[in-house]
PDB file of N, CA and C in Angstrom:
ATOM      1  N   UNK A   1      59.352 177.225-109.785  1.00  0.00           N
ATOM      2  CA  UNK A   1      57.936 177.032-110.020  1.00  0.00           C
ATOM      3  C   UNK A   1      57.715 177.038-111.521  1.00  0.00           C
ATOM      4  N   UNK A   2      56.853 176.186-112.076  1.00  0.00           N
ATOM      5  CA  UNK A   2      56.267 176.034-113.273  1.00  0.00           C
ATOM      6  C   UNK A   2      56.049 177.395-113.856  1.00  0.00           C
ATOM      7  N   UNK A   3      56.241 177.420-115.226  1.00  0.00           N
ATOM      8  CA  UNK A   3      55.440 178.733-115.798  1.00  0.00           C
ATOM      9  C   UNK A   3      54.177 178.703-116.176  1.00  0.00           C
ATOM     10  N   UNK A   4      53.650 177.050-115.967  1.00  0.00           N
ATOM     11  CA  UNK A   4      51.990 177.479-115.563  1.00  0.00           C
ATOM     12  C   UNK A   4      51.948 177.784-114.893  1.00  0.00           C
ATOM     13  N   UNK A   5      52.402 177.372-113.235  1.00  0.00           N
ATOM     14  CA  UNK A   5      51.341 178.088-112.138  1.00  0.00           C
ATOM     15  C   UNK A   5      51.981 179.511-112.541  1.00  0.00           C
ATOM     16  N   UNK A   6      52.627 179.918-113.171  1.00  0.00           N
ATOM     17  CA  UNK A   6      53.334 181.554-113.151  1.00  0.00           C
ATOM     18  C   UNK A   6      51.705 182.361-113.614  1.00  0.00           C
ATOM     19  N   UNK A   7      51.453 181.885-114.808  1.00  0.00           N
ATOM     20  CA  UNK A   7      50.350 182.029-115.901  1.00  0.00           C
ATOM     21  C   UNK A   7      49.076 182.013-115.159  1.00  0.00           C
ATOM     22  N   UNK A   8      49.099 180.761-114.190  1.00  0.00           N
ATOM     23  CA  UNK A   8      47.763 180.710-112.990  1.00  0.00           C
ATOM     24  C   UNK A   8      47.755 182.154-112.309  1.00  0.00           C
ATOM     25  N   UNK A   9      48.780 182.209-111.518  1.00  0.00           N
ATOM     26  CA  UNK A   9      49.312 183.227-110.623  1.00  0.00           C
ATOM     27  C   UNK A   9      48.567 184.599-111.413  1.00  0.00           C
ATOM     28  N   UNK A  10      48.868 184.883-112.860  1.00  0.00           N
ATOM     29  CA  UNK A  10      48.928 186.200-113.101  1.00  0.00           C
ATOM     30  C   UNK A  10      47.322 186.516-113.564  1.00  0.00           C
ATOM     31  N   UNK A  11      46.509 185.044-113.914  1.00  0.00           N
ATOM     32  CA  UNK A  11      45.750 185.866-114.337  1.00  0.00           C
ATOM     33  C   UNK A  11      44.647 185.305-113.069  1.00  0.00           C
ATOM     34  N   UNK A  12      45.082 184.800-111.872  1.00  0.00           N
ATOM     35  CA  UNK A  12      43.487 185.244-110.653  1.00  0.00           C
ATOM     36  C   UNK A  12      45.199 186.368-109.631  1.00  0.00           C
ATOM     37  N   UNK A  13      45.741 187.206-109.873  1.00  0.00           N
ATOM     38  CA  UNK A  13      46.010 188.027-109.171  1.00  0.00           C
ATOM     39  C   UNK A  13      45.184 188.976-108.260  1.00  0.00           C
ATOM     40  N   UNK A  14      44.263 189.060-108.521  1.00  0.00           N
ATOM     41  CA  UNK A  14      43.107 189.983-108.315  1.00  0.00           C
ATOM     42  C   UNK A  14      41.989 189.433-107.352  1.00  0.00           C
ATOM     43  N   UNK A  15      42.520 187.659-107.226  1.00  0.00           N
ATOM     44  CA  UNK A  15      41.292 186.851-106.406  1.00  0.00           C
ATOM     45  C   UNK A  15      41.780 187.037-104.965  1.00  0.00           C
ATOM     46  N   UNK A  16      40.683 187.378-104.068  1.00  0.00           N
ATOM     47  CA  UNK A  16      40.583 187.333-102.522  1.00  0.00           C
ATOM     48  C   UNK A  16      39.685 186.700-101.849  1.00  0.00           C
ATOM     49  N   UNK A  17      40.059 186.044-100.745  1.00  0.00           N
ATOM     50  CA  UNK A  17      39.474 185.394 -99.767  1.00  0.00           C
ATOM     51  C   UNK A  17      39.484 185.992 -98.771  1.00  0.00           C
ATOM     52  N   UNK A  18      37.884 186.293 -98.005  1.00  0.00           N
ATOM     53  CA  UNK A  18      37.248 186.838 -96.772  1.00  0.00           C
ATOM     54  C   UNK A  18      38.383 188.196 -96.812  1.00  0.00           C
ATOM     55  N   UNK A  19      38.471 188.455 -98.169  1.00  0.00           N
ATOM     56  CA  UNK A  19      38.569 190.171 -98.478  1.00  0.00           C
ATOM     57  C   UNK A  19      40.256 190.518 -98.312  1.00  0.00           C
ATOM     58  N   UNK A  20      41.221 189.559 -98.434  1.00  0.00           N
ATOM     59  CA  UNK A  20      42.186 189.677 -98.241  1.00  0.00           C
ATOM     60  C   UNK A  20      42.810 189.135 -99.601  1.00  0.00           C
ATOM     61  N   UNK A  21      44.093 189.533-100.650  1.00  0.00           N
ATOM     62  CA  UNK A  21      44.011 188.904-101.698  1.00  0.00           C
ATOM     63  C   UNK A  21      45.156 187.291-101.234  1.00  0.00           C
ATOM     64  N   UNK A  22      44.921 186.612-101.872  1.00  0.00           N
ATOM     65  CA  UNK A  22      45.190 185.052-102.289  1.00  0.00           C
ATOM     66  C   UNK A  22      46.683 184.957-102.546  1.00  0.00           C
ATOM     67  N   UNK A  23      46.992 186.336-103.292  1.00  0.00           N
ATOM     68  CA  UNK A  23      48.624 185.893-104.560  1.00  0.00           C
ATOM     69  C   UNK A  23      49.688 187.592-103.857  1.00  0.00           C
ATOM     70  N   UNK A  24      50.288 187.096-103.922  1.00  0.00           N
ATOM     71  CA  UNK A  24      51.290 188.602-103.766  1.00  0.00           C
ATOM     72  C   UNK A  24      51.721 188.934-105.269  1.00  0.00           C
ATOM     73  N   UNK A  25      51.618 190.394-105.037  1.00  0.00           N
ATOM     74  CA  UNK A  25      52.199 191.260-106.940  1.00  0.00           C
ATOM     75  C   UNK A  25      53.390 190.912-106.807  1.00  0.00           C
ATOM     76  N   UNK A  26      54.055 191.295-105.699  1.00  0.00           N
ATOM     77  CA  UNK A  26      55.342 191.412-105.760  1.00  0.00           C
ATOM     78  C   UNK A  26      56.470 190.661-104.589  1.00  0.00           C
ATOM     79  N   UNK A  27      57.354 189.951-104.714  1.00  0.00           N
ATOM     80  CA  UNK A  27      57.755 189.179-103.353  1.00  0.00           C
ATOM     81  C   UNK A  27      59.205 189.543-103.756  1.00  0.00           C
ATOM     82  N   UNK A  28      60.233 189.676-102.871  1.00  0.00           N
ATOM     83  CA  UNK A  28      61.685 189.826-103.638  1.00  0.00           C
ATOM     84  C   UNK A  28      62.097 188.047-103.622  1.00  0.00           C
ATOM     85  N   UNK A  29      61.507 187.060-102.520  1.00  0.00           N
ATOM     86  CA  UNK A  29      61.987 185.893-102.795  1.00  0.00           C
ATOM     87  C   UNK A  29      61.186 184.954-103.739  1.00  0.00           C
ATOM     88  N   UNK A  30      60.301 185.544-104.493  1.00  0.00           N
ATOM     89  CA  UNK A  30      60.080 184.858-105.754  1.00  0.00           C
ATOM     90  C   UNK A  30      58.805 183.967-105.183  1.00  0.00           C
ATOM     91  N   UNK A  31      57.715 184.347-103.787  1.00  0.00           N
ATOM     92  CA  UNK A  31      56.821 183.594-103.457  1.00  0.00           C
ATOM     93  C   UNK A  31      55.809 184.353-103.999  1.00  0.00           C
ATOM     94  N   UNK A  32      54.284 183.142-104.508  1.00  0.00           N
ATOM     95  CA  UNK A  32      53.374 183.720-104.779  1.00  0.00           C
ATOM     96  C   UNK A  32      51.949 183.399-104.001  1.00  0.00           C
ATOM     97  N   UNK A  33      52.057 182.674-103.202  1.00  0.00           N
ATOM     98  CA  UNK A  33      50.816 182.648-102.299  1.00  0.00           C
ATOM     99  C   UNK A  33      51.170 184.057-101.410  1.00  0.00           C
ATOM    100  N   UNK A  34      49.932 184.792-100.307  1.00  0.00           N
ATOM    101  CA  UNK A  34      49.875 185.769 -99.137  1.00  0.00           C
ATOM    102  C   UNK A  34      49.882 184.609 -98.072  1.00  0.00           C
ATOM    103  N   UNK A  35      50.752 184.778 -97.405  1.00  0.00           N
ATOM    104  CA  UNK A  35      50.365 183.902 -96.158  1.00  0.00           C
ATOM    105  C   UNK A  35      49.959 184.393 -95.062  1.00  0.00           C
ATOM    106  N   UNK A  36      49.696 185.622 -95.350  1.00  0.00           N
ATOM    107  CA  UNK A  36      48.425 186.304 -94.745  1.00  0.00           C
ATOM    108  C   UNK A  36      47.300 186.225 -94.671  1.00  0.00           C
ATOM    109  N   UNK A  37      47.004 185.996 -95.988  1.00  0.00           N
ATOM    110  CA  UNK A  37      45.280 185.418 -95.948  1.00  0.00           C
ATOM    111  C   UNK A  37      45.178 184.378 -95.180  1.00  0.00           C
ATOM    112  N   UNK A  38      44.214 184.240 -94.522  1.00  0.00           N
ATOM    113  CA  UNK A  38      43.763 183.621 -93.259  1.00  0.00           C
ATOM    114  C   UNK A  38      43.560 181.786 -93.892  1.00  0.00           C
ATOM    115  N   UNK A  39      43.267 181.974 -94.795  1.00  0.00           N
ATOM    116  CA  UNK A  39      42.403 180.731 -95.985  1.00  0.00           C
ATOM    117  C   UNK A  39      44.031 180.220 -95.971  1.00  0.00           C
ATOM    118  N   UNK A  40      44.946 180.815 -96.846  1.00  0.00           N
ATOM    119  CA  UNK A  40      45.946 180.151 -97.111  1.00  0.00           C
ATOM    120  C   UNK A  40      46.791 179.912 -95.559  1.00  0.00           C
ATOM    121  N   UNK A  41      47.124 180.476 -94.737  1.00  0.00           N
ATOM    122  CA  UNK A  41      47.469 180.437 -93.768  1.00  0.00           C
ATOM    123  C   UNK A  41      47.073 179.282 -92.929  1.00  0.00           C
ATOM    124  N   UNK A  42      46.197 178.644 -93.370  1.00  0.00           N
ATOM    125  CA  UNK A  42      45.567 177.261 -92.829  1.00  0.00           C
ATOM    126  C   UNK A  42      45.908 176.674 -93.245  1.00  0.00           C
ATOM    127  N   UNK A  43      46.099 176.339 -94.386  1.00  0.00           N
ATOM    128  CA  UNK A  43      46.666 175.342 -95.438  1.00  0.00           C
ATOM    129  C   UNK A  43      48.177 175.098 -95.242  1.00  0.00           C
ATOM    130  N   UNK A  44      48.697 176.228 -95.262  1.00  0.00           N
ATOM    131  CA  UNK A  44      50.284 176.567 -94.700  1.00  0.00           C
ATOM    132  C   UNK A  44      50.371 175.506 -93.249  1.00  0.00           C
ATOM    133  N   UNK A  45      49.537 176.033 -92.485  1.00  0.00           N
ATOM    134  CA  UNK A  45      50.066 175.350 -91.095  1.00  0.00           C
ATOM    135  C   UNK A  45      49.617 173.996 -91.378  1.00  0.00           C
ATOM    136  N   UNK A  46      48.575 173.260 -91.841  1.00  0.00           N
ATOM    137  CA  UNK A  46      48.298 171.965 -92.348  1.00  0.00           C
ATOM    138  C   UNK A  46      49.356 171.046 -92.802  1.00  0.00           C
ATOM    139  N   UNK A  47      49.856 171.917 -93.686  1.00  0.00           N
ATOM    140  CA  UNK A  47      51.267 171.512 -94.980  1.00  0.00           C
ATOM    141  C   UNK A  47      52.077 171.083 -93.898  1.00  0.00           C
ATOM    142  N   UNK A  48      52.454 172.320 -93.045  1.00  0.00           N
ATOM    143  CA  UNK A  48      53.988 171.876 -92.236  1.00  0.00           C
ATOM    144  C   UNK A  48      53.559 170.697 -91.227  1.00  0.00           C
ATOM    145  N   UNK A  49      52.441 170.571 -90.880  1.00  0.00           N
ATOM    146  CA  UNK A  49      52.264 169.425 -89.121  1.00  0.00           C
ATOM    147  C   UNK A  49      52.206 168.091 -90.075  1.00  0.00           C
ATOM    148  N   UNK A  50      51.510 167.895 -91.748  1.00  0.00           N
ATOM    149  CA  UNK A  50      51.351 166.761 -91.864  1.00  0.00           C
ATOM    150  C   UNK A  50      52.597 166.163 -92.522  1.00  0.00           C
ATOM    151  N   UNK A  51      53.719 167.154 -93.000  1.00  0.00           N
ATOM    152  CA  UNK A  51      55.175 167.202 -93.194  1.00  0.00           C
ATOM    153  C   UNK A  51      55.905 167.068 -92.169  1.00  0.00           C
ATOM    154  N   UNK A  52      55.567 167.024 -91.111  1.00  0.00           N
ATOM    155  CA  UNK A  52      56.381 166.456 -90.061  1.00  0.00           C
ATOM    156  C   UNK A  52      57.312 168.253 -89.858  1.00  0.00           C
ATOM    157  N   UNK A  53      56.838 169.550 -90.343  1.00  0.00           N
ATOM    158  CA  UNK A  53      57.992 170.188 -90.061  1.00  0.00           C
ATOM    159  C   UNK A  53      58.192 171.338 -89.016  1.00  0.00           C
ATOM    160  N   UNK A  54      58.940 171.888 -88.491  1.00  0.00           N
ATOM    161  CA  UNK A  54      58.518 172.468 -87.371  1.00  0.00           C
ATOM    162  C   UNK A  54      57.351 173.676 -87.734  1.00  0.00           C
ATOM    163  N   UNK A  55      56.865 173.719 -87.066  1.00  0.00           N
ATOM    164  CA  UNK A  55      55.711 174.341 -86.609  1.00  0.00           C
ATOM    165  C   UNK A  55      55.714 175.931 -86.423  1.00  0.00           C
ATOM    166  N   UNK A  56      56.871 176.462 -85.714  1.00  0.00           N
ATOM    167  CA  UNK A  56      57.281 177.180 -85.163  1.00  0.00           C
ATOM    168  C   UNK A  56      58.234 178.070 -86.120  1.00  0.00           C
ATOM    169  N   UNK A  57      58.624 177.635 -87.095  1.00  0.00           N
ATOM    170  CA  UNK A  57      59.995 177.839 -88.235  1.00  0.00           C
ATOM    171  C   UNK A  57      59.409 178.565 -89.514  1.00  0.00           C
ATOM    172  N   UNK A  58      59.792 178.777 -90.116  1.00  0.00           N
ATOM    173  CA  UNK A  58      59.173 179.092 -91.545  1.00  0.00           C
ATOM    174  C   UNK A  58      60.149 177.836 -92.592  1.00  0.00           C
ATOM    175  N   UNK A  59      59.618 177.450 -93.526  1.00  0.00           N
ATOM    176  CA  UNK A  59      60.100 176.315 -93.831  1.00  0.00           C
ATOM    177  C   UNK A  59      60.957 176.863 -95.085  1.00  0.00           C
ATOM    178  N   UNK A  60      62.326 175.834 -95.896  1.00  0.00           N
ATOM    179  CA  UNK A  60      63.121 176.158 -96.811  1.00  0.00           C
ATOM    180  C   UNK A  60      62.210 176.714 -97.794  1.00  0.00           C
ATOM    181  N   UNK A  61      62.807 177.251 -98.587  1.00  0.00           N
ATOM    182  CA  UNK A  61      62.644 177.610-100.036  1.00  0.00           C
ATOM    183  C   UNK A  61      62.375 176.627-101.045  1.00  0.00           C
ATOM    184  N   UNK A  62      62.759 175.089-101.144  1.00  0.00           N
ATOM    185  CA  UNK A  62      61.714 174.061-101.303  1.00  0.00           C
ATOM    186  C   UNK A  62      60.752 173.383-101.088  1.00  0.00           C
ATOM    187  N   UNK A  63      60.665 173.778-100.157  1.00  0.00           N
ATOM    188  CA  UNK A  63      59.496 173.168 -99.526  1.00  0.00           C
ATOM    189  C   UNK A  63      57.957 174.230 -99.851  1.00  0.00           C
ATOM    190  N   UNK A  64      58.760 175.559 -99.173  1.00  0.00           N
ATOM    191  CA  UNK A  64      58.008 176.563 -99.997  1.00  0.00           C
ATOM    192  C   UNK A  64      57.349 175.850-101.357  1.00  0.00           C
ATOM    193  N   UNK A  65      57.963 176.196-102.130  1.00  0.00           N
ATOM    194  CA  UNK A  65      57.986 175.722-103.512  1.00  0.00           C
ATOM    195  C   UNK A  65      57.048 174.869-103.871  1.00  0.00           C
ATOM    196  N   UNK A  66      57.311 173.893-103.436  1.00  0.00           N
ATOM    197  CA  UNK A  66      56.360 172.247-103.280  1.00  0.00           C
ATOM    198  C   UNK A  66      55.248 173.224-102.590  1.00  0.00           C
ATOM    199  N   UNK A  67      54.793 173.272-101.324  1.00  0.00           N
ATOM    200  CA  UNK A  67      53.763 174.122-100.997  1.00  0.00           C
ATOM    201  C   UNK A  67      52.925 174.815-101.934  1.00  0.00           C
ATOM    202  N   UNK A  68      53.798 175.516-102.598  1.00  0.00           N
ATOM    203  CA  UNK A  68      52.699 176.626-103.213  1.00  0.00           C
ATOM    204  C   UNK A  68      52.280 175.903-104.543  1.00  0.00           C
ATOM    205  N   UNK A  69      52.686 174.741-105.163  1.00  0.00           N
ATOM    206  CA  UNK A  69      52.288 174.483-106.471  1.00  0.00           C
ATOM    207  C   UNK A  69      50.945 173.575-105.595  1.00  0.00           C
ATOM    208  N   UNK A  70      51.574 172.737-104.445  1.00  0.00           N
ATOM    209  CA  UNK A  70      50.265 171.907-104.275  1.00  0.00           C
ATOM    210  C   UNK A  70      49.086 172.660-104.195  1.00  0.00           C
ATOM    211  N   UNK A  71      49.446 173.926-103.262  1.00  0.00           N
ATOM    212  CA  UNK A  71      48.296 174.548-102.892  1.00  0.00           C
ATOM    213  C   UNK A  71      47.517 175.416-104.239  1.00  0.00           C
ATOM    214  N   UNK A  72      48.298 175.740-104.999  1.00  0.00           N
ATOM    215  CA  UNK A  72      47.775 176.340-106.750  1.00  0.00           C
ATOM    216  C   UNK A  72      46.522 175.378-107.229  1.00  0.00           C
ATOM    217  N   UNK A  73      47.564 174.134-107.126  1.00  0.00           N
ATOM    218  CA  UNK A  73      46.493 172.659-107.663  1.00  0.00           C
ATOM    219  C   UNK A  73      45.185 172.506-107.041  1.00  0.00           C
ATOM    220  N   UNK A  74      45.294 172.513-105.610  1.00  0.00           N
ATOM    221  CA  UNK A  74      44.324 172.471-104.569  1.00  0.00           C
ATOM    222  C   UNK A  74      43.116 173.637-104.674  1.00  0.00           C
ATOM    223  N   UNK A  75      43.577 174.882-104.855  1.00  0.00           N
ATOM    224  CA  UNK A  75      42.576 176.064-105.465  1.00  0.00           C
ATOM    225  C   UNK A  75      41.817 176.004-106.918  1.00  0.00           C
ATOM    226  N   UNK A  76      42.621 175.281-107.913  1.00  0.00           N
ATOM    227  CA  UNK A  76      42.080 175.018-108.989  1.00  0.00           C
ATOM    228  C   UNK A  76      40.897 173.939-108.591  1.00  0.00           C
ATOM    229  N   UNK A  77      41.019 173.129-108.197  1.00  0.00           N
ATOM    230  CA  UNK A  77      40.474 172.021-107.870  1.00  0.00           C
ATOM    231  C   UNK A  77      39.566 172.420-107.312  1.00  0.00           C
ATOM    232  N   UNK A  78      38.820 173.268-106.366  1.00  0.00           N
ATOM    233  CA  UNK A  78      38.384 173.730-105.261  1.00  0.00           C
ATOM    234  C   UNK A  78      37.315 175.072-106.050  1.00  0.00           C
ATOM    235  N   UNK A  79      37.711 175.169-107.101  1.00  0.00           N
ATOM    236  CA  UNK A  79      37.225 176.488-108.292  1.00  0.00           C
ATOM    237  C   UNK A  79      36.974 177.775-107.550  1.00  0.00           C
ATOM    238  N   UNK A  80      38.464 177.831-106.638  1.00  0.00           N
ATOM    239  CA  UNK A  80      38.675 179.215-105.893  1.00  0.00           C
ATOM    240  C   UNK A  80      39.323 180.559-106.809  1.00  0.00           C
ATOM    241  N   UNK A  81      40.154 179.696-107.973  1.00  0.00           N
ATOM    242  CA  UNK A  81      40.778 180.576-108.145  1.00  0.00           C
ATOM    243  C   UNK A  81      40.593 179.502-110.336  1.00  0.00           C
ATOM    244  N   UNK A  82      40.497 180.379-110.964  1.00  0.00           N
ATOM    245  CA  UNK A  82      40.343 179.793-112.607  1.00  0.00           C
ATOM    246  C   UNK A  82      41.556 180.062-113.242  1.00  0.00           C
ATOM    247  N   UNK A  83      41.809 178.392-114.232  1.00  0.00           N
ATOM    248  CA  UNK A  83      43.129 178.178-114.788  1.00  0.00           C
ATOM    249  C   UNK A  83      43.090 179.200-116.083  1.00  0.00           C
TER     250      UNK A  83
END
């Protein structure tokens, strides 16, 4: 991942949706969306059905990847979360 979105990431750490936060502090595999939050968790399952990928799976570590920058872009865009 970019060391902008790193820079995005660190400074809306603190942003939450319907009271749940947006970014994880800490991940040991290096992810920074919650795919807990309900908000991102939609987007997540969106990502994989219009990717053709299973549904059911949790997807590679690139794809991840790709995921979370689109979805960074998509929040900026959306003025959920400030660059």
């Amino acid at each position: 991942m970019s060391s902008n979105i790193d820079e995005i990431v660190q400074k809306n750490i603190n942003v939450t949706c319907k009271g749940c936060p947006i970014f994880l502090s800490s991940n040991p595999y290096g992810y920074k969306l919650n795919l807990n939050n309900l908000y991102i968790r939609k987007i997540y399952e969106r990502y994989k059905f219009k990717n053709g990928l299973a549904t059911r799976y949790p997807i590679s570590d690139e794809e991840r990847e790709k995921f979370e920058e689109l979805t960074v872009n998509y929040l900026l865009t959306k003025k959920i979360i400030k660059e």
